[in-house]
N, C-alpha and C. Protein backbone atom coordinates (compact mmCIF):
# COMPACT_ATOMS: atom_id res chain seq x y z
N UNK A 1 7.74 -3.08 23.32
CA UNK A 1 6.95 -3.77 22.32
C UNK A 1 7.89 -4.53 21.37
N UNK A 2 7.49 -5.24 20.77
CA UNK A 2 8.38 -6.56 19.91
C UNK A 2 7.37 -6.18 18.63
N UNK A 3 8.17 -5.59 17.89
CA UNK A 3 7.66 -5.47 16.36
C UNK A 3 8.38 -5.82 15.32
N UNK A 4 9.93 -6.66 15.54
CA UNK A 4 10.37 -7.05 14.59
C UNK A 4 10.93 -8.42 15.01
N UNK A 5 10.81 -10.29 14.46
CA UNK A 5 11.12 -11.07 14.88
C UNK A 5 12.19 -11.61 14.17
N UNK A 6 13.79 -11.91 14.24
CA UNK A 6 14.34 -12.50 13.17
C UNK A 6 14.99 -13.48 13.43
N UNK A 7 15.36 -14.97 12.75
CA UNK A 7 16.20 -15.73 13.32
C UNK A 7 15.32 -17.13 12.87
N UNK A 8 16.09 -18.24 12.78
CA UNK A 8 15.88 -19.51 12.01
C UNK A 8 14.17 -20.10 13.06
N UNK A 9 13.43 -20.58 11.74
CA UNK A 9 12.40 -21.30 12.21
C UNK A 9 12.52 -22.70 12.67
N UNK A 10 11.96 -22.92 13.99
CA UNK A 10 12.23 -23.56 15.22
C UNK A 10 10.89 -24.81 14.89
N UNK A 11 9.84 -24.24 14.51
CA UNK A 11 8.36 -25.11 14.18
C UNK A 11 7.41 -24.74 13.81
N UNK A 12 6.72 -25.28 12.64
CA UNK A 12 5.66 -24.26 12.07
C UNK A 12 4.14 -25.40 12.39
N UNK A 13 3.40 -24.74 12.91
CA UNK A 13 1.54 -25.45 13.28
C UNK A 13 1.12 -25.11 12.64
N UNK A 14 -0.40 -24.98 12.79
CA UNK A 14 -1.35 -25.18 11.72
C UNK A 14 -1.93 -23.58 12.00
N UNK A 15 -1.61 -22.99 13.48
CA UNK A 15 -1.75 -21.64 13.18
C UNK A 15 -0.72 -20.60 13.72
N UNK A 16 0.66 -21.49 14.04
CA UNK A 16 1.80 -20.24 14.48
C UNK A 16 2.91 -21.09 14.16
N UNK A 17 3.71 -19.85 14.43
CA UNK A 17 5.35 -20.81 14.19
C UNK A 17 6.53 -20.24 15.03
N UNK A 18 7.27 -21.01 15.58
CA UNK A 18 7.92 -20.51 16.76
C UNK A 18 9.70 -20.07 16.34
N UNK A 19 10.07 -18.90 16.32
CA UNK A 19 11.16 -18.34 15.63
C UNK A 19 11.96 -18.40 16.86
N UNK A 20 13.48 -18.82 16.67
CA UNK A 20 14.41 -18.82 17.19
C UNK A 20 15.45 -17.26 17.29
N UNK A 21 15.14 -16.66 18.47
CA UNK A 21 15.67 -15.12 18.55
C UNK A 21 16.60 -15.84 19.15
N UNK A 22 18.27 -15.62 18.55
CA UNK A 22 18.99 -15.92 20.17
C UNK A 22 18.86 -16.84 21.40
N UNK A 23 18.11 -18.11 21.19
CA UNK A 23 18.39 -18.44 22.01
C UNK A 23 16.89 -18.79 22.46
N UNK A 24 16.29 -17.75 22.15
CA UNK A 24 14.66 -18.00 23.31
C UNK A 24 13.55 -18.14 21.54
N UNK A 25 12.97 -18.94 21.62
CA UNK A 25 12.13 -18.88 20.77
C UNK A 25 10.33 -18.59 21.15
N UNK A 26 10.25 -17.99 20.22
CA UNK A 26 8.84 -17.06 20.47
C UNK A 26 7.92 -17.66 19.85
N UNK A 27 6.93 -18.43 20.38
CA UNK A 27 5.75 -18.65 19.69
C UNK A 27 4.99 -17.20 18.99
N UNK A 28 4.72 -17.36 17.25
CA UNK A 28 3.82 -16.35 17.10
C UNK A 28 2.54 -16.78 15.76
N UNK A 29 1.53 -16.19 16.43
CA UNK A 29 0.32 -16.68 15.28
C UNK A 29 0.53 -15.66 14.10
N UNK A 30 0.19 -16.52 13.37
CA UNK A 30 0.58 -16.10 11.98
C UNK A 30 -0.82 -16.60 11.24
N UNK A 31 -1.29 -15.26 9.56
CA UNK A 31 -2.22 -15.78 8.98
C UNK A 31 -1.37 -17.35 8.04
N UNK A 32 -2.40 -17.96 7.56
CA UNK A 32 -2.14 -19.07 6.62
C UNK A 32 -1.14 -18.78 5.19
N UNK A 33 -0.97 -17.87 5.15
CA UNK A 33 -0.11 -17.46 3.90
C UNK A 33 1.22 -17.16 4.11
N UNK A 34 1.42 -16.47 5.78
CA UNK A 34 2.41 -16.42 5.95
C UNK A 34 3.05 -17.44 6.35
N UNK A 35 2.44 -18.31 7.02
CA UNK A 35 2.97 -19.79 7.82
C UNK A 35 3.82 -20.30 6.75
N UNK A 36 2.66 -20.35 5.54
CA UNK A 36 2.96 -21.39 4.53
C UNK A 36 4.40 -20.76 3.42
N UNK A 37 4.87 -19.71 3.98
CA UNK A 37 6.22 -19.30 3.31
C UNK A 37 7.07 -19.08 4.32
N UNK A 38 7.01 -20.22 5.68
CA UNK A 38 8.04 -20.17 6.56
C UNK A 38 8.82 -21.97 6.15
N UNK A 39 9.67 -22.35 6.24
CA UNK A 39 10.17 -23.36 6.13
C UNK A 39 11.30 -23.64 7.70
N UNK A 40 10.85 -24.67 8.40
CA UNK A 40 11.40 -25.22 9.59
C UNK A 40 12.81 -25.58 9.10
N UNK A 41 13.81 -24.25 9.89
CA UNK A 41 15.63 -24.68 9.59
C UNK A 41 15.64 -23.48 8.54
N UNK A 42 15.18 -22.84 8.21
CA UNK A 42 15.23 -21.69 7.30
C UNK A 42 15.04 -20.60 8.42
N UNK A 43 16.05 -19.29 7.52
CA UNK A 43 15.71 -17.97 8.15
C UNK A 43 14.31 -17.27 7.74
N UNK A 44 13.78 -16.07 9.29
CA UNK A 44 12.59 -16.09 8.90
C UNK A 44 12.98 -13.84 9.24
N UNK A 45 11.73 -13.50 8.90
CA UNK A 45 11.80 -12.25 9.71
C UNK A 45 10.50 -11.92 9.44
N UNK A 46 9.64 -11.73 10.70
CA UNK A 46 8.60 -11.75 10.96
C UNK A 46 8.46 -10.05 11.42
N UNK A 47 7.44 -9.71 10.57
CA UNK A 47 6.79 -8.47 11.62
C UNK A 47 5.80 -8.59 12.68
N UNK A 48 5.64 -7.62 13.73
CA UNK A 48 5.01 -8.34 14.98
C UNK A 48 3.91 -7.23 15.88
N UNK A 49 3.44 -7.98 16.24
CA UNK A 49 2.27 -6.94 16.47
C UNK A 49 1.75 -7.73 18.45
N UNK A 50 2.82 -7.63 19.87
CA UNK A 50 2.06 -7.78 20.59
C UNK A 50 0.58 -7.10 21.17
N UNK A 51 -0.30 -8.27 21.27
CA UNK A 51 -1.38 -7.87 22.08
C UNK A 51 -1.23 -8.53 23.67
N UNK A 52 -1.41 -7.53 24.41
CA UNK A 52 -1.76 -7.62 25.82
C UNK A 52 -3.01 -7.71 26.56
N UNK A 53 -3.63 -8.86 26.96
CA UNK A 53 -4.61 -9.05 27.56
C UNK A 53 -4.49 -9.22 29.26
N UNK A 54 -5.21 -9.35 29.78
CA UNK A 54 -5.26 -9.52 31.05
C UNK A 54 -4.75 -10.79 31.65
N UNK A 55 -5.29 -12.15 30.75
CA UNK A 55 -4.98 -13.50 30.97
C UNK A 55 -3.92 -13.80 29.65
N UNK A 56 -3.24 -12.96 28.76
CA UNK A 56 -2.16 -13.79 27.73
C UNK A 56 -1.46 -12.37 27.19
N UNK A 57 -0.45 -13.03 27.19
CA UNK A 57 0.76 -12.16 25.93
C UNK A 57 0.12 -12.73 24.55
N UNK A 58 0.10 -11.77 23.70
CA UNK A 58 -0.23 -13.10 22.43
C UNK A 58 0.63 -11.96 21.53
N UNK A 59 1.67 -13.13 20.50
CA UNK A 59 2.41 -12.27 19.64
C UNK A 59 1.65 -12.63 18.44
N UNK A 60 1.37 -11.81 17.15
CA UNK A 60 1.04 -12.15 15.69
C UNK A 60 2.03 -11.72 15.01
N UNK A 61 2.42 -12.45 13.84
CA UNK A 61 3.61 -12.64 12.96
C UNK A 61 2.94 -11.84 11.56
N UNK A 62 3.77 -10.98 11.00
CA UNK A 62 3.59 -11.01 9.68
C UNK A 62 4.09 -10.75 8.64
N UNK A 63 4.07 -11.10 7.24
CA UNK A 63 5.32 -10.90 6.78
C UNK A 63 5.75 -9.98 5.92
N UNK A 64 5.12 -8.71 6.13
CA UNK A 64 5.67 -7.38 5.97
C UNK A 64 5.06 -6.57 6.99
N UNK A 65 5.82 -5.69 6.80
CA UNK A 65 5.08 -3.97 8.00
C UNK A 65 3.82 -3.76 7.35
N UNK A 66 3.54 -3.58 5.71
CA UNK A 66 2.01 -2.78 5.49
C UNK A 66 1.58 -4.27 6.11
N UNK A 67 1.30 -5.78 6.13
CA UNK A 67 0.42 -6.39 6.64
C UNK A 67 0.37 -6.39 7.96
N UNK A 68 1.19 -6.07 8.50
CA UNK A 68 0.61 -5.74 10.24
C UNK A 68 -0.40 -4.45 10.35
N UNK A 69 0.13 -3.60 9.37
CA UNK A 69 -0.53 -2.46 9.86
C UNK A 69 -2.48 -2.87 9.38
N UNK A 70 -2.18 -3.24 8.16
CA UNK A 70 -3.39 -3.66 8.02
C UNK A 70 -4.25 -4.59 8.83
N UNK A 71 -3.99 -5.52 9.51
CA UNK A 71 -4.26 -6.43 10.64
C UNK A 71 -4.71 -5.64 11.44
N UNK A 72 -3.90 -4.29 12.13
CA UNK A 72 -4.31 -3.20 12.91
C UNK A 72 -5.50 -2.57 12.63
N UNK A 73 -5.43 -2.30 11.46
CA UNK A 73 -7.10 -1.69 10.93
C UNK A 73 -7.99 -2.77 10.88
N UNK A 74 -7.94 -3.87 10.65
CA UNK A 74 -9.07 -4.98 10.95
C UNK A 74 -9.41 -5.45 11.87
N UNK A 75 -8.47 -4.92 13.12
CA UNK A 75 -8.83 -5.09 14.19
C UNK A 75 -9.17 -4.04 15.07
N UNK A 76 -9.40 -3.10 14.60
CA UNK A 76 -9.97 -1.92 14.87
C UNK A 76 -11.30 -1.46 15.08
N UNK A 77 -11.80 -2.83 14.16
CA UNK A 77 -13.32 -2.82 14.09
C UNK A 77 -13.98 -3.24 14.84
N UNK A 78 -15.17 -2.86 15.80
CA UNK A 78 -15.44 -3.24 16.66
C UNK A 78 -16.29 -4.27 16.30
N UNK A 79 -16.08 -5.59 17.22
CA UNK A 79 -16.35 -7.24 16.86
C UNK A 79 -15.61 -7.91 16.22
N UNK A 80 -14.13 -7.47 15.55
CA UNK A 80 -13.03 -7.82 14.97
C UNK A 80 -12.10 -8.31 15.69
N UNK A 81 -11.70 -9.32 16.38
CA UNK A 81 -10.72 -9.09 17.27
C UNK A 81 -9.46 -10.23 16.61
N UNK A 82 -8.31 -10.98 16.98
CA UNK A 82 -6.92 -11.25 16.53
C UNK A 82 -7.90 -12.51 15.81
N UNK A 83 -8.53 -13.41 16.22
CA UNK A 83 -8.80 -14.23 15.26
C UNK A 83 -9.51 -14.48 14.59
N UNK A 84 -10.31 -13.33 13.93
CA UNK A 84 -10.95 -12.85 12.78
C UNK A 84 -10.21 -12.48 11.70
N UNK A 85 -9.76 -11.35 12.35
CA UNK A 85 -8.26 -10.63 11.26
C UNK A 85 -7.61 -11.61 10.90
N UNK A 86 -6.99 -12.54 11.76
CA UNK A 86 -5.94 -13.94 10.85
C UNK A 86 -7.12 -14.54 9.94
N UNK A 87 -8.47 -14.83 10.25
CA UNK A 87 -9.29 -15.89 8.97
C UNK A 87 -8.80 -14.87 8.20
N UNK A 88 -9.29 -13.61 7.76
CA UNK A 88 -9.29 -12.59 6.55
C UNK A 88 -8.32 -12.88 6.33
N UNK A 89 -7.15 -12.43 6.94
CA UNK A 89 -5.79 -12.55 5.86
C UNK A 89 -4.98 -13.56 5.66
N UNK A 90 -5.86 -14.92 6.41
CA UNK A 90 -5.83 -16.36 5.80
C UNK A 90 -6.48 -16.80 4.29
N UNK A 91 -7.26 -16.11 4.43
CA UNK A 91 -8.23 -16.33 3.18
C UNK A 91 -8.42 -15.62 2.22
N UNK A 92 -7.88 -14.17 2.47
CA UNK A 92 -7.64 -13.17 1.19
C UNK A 92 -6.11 -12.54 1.03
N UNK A 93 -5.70 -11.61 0.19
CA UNK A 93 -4.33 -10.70 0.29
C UNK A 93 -5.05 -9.23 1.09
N UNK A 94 -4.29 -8.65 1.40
CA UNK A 94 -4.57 -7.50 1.69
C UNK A 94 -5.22 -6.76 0.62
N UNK A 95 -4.94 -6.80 -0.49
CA UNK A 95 -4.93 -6.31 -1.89
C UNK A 95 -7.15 -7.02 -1.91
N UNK A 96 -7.08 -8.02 -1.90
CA UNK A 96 -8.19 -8.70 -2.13
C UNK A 96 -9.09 -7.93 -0.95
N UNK A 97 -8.71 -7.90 0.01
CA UNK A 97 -9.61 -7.09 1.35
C UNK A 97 -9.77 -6.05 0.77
N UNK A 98 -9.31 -5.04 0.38
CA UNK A 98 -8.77 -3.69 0.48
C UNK A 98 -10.34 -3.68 -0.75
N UNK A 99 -10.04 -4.43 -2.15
CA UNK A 99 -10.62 -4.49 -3.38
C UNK A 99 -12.49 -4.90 -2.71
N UNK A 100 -12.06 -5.83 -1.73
CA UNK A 100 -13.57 -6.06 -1.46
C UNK A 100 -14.72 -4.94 -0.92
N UNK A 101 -13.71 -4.32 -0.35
CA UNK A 101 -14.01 -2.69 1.01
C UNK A 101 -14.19 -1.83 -0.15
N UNK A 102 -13.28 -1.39 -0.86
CA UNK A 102 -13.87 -0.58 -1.86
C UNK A 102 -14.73 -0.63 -3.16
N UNK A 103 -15.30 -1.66 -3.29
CA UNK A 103 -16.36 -2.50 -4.30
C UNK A 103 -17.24 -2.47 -3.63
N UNK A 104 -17.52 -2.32 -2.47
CA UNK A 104 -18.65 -2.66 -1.43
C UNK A 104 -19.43 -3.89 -1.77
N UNK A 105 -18.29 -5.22 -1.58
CA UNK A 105 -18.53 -6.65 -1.65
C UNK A 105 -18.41 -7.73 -0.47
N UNK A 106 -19.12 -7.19 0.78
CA UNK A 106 -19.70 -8.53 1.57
C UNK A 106 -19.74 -9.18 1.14
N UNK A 107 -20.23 -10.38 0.55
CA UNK A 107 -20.13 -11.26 0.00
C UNK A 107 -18.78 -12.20 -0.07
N UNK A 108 -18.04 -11.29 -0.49
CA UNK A 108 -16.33 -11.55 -0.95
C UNK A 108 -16.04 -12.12 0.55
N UNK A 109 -16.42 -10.98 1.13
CA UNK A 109 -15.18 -11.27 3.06
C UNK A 109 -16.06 -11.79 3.79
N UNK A 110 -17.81 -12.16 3.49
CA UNK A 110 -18.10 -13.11 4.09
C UNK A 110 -17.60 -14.91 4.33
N UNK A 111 -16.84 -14.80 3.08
CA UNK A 111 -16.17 -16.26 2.35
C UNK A 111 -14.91 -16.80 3.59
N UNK A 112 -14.67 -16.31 4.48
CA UNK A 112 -13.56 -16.00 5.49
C UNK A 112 -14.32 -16.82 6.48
N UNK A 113 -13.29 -17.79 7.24
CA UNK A 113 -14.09 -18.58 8.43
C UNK A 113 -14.17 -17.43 9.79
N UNK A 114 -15.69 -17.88 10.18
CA UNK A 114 -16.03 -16.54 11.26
C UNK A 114 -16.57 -14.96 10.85
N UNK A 115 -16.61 -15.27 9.58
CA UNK A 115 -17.31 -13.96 9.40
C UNK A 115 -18.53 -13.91 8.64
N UNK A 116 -19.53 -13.64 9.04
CA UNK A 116 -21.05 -13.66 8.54
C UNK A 116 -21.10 -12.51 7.53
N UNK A 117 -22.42 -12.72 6.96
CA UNK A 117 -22.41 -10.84 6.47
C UNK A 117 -22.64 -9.87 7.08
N UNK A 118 -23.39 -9.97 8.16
CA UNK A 118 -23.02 -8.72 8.61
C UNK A 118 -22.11 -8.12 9.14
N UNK A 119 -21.01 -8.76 9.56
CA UNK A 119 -19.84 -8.88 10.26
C UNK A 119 -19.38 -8.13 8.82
N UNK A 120 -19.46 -8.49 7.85
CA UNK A 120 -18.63 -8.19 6.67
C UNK A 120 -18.65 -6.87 6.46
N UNK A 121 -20.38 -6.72 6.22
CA UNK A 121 -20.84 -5.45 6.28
C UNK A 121 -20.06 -3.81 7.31
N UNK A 122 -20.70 -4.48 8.48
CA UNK A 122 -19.49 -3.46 9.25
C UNK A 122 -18.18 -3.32 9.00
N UNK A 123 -17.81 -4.28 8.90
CA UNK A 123 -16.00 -4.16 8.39
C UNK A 123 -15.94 -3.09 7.18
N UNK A 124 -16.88 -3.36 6.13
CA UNK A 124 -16.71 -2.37 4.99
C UNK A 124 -17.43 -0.49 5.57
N UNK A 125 -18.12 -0.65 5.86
CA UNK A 125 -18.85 0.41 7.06
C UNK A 125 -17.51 1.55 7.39
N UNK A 126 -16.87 0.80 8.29
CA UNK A 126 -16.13 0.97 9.36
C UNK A 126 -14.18 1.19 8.74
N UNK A 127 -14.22 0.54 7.79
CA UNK A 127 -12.91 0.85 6.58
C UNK A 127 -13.32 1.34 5.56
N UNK A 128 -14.31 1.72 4.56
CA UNK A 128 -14.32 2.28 3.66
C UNK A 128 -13.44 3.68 3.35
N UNK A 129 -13.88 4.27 4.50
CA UNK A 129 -13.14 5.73 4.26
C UNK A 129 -11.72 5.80 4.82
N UNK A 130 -11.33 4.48 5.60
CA UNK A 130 -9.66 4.44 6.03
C UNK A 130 -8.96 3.85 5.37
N UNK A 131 -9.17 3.07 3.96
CA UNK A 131 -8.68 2.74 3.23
C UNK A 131 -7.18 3.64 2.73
N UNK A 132 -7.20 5.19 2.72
CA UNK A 132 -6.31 5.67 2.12
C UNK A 132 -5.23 5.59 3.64
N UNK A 133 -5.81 5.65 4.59
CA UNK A 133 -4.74 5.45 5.93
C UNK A 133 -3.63 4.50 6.03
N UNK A 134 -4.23 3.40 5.28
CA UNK A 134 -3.63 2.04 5.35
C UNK A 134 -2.03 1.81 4.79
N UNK A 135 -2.50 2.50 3.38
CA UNK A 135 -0.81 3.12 2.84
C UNK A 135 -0.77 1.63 1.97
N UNK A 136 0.83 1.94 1.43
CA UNK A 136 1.30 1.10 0.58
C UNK A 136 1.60 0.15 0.74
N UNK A 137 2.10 -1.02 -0.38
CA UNK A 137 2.25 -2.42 0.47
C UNK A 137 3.91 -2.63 0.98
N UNK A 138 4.55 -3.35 1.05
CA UNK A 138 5.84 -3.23 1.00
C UNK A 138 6.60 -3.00 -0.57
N UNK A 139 7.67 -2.54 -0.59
CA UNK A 139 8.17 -1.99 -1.59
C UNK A 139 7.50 -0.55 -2.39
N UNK A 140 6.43 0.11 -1.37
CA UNK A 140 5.85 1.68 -1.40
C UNK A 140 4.75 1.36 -2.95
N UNK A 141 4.49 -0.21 -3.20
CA UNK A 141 3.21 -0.23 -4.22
C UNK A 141 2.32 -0.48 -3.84
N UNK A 142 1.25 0.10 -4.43
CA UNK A 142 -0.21 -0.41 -4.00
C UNK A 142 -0.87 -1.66 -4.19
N UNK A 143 -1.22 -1.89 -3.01
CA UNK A 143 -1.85 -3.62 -3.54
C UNK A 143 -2.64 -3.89 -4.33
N UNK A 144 -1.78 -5.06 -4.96
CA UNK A 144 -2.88 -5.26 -6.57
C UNK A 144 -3.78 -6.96 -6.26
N UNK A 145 -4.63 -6.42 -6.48
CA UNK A 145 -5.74 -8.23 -5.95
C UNK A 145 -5.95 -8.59 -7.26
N UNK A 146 -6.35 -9.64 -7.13
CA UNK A 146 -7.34 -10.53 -7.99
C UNK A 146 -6.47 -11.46 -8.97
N UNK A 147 -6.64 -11.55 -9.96
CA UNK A 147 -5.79 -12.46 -11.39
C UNK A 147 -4.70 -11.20 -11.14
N UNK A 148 -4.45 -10.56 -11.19
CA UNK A 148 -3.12 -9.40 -11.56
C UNK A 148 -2.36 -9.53 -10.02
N UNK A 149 -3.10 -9.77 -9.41
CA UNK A 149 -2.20 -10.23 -7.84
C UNK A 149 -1.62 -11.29 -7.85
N UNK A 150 -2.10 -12.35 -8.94
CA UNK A 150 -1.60 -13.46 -8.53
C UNK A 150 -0.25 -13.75 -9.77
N UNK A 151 -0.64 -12.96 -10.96
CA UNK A 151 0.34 -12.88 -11.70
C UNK A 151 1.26 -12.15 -11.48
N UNK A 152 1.44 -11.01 -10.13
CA UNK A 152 2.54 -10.54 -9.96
C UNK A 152 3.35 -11.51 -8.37
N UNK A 153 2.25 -12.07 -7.97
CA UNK A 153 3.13 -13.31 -7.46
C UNK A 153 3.73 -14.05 -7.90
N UNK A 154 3.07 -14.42 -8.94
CA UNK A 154 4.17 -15.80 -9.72
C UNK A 154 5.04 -15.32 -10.03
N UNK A 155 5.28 -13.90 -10.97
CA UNK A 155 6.33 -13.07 -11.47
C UNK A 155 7.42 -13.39 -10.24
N UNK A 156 7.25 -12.88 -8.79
CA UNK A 156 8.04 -12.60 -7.91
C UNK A 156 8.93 -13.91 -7.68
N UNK A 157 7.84 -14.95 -7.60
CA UNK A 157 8.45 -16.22 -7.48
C UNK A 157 9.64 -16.84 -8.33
N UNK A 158 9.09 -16.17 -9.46
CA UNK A 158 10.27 -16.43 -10.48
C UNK A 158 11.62 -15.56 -10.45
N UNK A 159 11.55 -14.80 -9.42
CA UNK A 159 12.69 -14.07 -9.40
C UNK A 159 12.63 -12.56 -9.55
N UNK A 160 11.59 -12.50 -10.38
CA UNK A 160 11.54 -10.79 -10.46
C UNK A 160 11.27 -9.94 -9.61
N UNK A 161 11.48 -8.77 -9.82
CA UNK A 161 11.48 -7.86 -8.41
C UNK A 161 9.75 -7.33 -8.32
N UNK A 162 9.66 -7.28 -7.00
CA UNK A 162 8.05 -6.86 -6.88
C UNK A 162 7.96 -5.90 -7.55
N UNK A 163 8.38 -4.49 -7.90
CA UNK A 163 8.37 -3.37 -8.44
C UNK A 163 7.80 -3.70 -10.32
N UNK A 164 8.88 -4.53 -10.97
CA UNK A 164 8.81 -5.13 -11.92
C UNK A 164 7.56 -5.98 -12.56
N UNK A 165 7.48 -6.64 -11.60
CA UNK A 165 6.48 -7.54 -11.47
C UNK A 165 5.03 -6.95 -11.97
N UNK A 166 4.99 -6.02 -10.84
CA UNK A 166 3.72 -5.27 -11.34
C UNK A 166 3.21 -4.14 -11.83
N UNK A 167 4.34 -3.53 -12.92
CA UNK A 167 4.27 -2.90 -13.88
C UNK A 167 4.06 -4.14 -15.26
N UNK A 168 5.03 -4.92 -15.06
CA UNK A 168 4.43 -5.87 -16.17
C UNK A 168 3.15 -6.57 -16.24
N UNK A 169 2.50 -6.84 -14.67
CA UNK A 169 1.04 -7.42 -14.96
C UNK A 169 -0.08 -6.40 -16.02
N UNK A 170 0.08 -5.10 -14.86
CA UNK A 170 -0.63 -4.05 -15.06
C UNK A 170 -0.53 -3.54 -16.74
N UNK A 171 0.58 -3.61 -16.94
CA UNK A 171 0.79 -3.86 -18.73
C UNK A 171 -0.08 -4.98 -19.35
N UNK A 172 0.08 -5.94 -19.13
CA UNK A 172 -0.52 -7.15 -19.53
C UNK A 172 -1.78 -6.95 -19.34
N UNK A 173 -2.23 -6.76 -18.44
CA UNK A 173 -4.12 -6.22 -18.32
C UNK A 173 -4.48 -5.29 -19.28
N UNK A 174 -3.49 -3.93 -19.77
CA UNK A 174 -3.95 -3.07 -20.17
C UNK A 174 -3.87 -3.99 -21.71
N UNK A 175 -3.05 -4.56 -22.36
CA UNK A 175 -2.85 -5.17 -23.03
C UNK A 175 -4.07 -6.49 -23.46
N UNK A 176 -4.69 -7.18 -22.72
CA UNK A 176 -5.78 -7.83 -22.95
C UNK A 176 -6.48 -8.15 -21.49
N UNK A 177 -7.35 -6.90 -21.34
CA UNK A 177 -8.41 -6.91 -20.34
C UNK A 177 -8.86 -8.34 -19.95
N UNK A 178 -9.99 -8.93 -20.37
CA UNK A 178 -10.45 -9.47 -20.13
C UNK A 178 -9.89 -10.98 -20.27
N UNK A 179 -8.27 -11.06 -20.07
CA UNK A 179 -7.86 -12.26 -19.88
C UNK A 179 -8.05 -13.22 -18.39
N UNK A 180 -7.72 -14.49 -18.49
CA UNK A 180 -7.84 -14.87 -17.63
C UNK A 180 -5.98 -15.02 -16.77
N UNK A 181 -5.92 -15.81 -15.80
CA UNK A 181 -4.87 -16.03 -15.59
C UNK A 181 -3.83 -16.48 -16.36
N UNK A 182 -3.53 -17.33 -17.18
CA UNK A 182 -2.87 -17.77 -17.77
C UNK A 182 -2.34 -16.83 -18.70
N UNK A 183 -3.27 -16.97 -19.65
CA UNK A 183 -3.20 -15.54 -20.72
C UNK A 183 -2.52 -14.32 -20.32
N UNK A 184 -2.58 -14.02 -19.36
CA UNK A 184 -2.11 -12.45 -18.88
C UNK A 184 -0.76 -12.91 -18.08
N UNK A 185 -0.50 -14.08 -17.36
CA UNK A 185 0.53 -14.36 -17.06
C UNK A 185 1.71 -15.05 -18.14
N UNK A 186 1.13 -15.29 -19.46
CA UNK A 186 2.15 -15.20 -20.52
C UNK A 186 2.18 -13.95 -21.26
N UNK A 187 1.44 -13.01 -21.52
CA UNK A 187 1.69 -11.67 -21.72
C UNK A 187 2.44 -10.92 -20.77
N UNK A 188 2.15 -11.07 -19.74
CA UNK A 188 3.24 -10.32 -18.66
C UNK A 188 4.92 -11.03 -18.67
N UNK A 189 5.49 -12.03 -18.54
CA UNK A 189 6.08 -12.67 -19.16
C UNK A 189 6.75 -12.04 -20.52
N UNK A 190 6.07 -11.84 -21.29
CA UNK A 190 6.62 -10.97 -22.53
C UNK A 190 7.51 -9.69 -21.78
N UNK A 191 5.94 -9.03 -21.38
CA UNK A 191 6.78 -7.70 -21.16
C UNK A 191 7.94 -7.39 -20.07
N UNK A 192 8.39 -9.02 -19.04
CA UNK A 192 9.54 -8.55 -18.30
C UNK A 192 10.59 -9.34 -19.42
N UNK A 193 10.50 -9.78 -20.51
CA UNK A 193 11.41 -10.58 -20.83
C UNK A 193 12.45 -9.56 -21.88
């Protein structure tokens, strides 16, 4: 099995990108979030998840271990299969899935191309109670969704360490709840400064 991909990006599409191992480069589908933080001539390291079918090898890319594993649980669901799981984690974070499943918000993961509500429905059905299986995100924290997900992205972007990052959002929330993005991403800001 091929679960870890590393080595300079060769070409990125609109739904995979083909990594240069040594020599042989591997086409692999990737959700939209990850694509979009690969850069063609840049190093990449992809986590990997082959599926074996009867008529295709198909590799999926992702860009940590908890998001493969999670991909695994979304595809676990029966009527879920590889290109469902990429809309979802094209269109949400893991953190945002995870938040929708335990809110019991269809609605939310109906918003995903290819997935109806009832499709949604089962998905929450069918993960509600495996949610704690799923585990941590990378760096052993729990995924944080919504405005506080996105302010501990920007944090990261700026350099700070994920760990950091989202102790200072989570400060900043506790600090003024009902902010919006901005607001809480200059309060958080304070508290890594």
């Amino acid at each position: 099995m091929i679960s870890v991909l590393s080595g300079p990006v060769l070409e990125v599409g609109a739904t995979y990108a083909v990594i240069d191992c040594h020599g042989v480069g591997y086409a692999v589908l990737c959700p939209g979030r990850t694509l979009g933080s690969l850069q063609v001539g840049q190093p990449a390291r992809l986590f990997t998840m082959l599926n074996v079918r009867e008529d295709a090898l198909t590799l999926f890319g992702f860009i940590s271990a908890a998001e493969r594993a999670f991909f695994d649980q979304l595809t676990s669901v029966s009527g879920v299969g590889p290109k469902l799981g990429l809309s979802l984690l094209t269109t949400f974070t893991v953190g945002e899935i995870q938040q929708a499943i335990s809110l019991n918000q269809p609605s939310v993961l109906a918003r995903a191309s290819g997935i109806g509500k009832k499709m949604a429905e089962k998905i929450i059905v069918e993960l509600k109670d495996k949610l704690g299986s799923i585990g941590p995100l990378a760096g052993g924290s729990m995924p944080v969704a919504g405005v506080v997900g996105d302010v501990v992205s920007a944090l990261v972007n700026l350099g700070y360490q994920p760990k950091t990052a989202e102790q200072a959002a989570v400060e900043a929330l506790k600090a003024v709840p009902d902010a919006g993005f901005e607001a809480l991403f200059r309060t958080a800001l304070k508290k890594v400064a």
